[in-house]
N, C-alpha and C. Protein backbone atom coordinates (compact mmCIF):
# COMPACT_ATOMS: atom_id res chain seq x y z
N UNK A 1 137.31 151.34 91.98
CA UNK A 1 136.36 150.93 92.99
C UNK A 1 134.97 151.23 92.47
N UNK A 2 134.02 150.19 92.84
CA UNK A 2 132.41 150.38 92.74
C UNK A 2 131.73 150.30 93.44
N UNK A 3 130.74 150.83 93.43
CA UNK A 3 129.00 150.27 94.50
C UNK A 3 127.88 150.64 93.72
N UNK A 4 127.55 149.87 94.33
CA UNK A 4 125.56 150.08 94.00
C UNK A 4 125.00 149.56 95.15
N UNK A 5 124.34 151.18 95.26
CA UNK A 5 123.63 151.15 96.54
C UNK A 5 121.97 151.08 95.93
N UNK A 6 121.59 150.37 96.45
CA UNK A 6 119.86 150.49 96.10
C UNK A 6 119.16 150.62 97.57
N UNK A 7 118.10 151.30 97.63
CA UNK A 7 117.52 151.71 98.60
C UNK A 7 116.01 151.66 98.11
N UNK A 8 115.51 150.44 99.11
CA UNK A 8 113.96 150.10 98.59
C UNK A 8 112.91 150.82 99.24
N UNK A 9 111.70 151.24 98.87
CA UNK A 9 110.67 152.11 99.95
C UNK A 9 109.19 150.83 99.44
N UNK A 10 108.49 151.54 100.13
CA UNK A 10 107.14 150.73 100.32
C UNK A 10 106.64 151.47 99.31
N UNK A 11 106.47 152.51 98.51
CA UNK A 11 105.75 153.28 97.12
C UNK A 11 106.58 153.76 96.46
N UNK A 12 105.94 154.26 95.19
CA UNK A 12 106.64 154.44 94.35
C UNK A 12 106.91 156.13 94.77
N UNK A 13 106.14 156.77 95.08
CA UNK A 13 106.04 157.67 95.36
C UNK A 13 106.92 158.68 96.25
N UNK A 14 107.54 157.86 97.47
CA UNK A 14 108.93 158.08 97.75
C UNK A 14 109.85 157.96 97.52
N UNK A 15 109.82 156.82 96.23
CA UNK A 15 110.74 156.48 95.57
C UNK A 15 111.65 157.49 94.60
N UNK A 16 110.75 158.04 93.84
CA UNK A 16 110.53 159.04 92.71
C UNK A 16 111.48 160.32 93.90
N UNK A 17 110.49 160.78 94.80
CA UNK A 17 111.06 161.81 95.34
C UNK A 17 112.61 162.09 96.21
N UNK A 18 112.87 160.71 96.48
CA UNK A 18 114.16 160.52 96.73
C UNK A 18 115.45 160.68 95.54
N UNK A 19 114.70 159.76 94.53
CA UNK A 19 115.64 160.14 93.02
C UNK A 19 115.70 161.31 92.65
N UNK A 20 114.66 161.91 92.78
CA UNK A 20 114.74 163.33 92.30
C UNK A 20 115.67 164.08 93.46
N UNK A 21 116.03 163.90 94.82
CA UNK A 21 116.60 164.98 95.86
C UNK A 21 118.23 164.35 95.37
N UNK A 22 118.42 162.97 95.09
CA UNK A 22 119.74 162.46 95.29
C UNK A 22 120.31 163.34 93.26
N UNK A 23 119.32 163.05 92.62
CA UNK A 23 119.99 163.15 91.36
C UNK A 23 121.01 164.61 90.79
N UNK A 24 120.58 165.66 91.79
CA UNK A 24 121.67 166.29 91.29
C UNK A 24 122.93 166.01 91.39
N UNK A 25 123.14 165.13 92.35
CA UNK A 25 124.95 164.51 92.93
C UNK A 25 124.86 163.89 90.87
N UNK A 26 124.54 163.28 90.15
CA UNK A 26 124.97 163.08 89.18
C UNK A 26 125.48 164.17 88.31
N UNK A 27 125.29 165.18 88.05
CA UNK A 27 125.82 166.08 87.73
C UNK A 27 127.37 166.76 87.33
N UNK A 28 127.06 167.05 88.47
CA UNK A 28 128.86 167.34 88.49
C UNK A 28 129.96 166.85 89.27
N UNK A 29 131.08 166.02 88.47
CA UNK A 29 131.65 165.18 89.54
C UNK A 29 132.76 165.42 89.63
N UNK A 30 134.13 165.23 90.11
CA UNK A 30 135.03 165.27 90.04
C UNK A 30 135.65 164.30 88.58
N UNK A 31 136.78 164.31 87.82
CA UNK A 31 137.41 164.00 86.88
C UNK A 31 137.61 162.22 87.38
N UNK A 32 137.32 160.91 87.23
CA UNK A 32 137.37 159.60 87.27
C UNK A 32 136.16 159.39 88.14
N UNK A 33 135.30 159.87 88.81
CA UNK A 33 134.42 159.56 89.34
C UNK A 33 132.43 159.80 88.98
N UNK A 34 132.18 158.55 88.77
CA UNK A 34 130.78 158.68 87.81
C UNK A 34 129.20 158.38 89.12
N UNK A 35 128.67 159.12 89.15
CA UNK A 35 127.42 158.60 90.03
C UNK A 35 126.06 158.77 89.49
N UNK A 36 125.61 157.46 89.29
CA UNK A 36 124.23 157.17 88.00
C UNK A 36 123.53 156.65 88.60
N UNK A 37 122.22 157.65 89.16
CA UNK A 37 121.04 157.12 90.26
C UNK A 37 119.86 157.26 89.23
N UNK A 38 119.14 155.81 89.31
CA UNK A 38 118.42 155.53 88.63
C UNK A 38 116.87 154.95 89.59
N UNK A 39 115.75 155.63 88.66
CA UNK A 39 114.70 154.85 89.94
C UNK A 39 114.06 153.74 89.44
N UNK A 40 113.97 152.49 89.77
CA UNK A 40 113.84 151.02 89.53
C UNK A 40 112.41 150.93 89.95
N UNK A 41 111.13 150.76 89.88
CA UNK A 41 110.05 150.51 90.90
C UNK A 41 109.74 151.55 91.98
N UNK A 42 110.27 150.37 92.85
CA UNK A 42 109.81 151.07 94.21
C UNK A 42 111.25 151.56 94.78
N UNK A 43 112.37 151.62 93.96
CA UNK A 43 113.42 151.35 95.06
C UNK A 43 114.67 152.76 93.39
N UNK A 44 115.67 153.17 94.65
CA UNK A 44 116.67 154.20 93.54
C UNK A 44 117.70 153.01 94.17
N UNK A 45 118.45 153.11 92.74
CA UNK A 45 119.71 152.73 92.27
C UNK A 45 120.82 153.56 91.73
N UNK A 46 121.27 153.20 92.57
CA UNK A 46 123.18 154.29 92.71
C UNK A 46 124.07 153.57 92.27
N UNK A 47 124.47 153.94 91.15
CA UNK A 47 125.87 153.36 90.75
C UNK A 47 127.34 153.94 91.03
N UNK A 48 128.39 153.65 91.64
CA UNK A 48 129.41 154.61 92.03
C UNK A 48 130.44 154.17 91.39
N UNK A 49 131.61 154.85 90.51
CA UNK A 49 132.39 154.04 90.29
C UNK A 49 133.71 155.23 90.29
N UNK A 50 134.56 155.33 90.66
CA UNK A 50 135.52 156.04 90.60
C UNK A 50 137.37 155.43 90.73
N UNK A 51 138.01 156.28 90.20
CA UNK A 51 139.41 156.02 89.97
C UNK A 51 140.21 155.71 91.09
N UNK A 52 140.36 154.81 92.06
CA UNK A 52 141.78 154.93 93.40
C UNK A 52 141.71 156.36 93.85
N UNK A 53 140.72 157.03 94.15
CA UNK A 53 140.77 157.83 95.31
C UNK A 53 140.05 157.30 96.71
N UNK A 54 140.23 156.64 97.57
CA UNK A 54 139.42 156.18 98.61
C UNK A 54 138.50 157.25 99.04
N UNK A 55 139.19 158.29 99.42
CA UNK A 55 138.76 159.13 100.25
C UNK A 55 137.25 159.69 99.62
N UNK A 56 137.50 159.99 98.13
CA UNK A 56 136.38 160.56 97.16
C UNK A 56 135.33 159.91 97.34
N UNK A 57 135.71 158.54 97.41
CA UNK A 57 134.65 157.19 97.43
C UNK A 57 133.61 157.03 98.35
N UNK A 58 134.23 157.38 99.56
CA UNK A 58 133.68 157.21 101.13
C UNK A 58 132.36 158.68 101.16
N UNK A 59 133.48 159.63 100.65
CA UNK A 59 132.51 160.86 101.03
C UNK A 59 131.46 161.35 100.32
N UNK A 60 131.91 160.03 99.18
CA UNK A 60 130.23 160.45 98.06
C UNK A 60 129.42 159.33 98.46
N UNK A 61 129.80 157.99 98.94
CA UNK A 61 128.22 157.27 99.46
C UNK A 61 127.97 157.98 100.60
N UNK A 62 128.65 158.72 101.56
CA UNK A 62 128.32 159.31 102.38
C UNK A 62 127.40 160.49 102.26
N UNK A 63 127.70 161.57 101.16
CA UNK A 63 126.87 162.74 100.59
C UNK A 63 125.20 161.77 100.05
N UNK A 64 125.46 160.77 99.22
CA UNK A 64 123.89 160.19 98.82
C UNK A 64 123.46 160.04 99.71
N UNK A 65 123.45 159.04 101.11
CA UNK A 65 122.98 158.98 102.11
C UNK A 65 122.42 159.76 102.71
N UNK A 66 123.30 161.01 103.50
CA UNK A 66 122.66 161.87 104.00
C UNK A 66 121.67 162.74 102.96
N UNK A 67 121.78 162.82 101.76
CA UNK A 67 120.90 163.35 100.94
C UNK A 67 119.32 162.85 101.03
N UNK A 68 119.72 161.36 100.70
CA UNK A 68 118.66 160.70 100.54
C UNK A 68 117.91 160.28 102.07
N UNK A 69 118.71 160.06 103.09
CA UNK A 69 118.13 160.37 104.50
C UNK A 69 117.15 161.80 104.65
N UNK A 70 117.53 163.15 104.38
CA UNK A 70 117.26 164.31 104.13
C UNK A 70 115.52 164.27 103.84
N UNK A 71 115.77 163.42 102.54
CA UNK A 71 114.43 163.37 101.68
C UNK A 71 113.60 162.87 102.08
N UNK A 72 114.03 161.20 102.36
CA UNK A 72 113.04 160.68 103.46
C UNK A 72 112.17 161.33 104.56
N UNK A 73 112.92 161.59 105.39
CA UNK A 73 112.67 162.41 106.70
C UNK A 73 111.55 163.33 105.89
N UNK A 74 111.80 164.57 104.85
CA UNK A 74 110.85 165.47 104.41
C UNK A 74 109.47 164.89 103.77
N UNK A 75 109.58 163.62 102.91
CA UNK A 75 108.59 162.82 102.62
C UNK A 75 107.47 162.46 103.65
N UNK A 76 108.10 161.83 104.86
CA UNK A 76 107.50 161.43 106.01
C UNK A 76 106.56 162.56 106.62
N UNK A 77 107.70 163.84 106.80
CA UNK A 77 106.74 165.00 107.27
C UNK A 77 105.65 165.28 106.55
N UNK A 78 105.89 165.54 105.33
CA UNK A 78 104.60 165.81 104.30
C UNK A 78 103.68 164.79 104.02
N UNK A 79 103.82 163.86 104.34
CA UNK A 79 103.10 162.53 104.06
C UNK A 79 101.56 162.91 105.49
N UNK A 80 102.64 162.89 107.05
CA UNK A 80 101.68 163.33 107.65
C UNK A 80 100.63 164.21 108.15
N UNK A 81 100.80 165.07 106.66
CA UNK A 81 100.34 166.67 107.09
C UNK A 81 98.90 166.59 106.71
């Protein structure tokens, strides 16, 4: 199974800081499962690809998300300070 999730922002600047909160999930993964977040422009690119575990699958676009939700949200705060 695969995905690529891309997630576009209006600057580059949130952009960057989102790649940077999501990129430790590349790191360390479980044994058949690869996650390669890359920042494109204005927008991060997630590549997911892992072996017939569903379950693994679900709960790692799920972990980027809320990661990258996380970041957002903190961007926004600091943006308006």
């Amino acid at each position: 199974m695969q995905a690529t999730i891309t997630l576009e922002y209006d600057d580059k600047e949130t952009a960057t800081a989102v790649a940077k909160a999501v990129s430790p999930d590349n790191l360390k993964t479980p044994p058949g499962l690869t996650v390669i977040s890359k920042l494109e422009n204005n927008s991060v690119v997630t590549d997911i690809k892992i072996e017939n575990k569903l379950a693994t699958f679900i709960a790692t676009i799920d972990d980027l998300l809320s990661c990258a939700s996380a970041a957002e949200k903190t961007v926004k705060v600091l943006k308006n300070k």
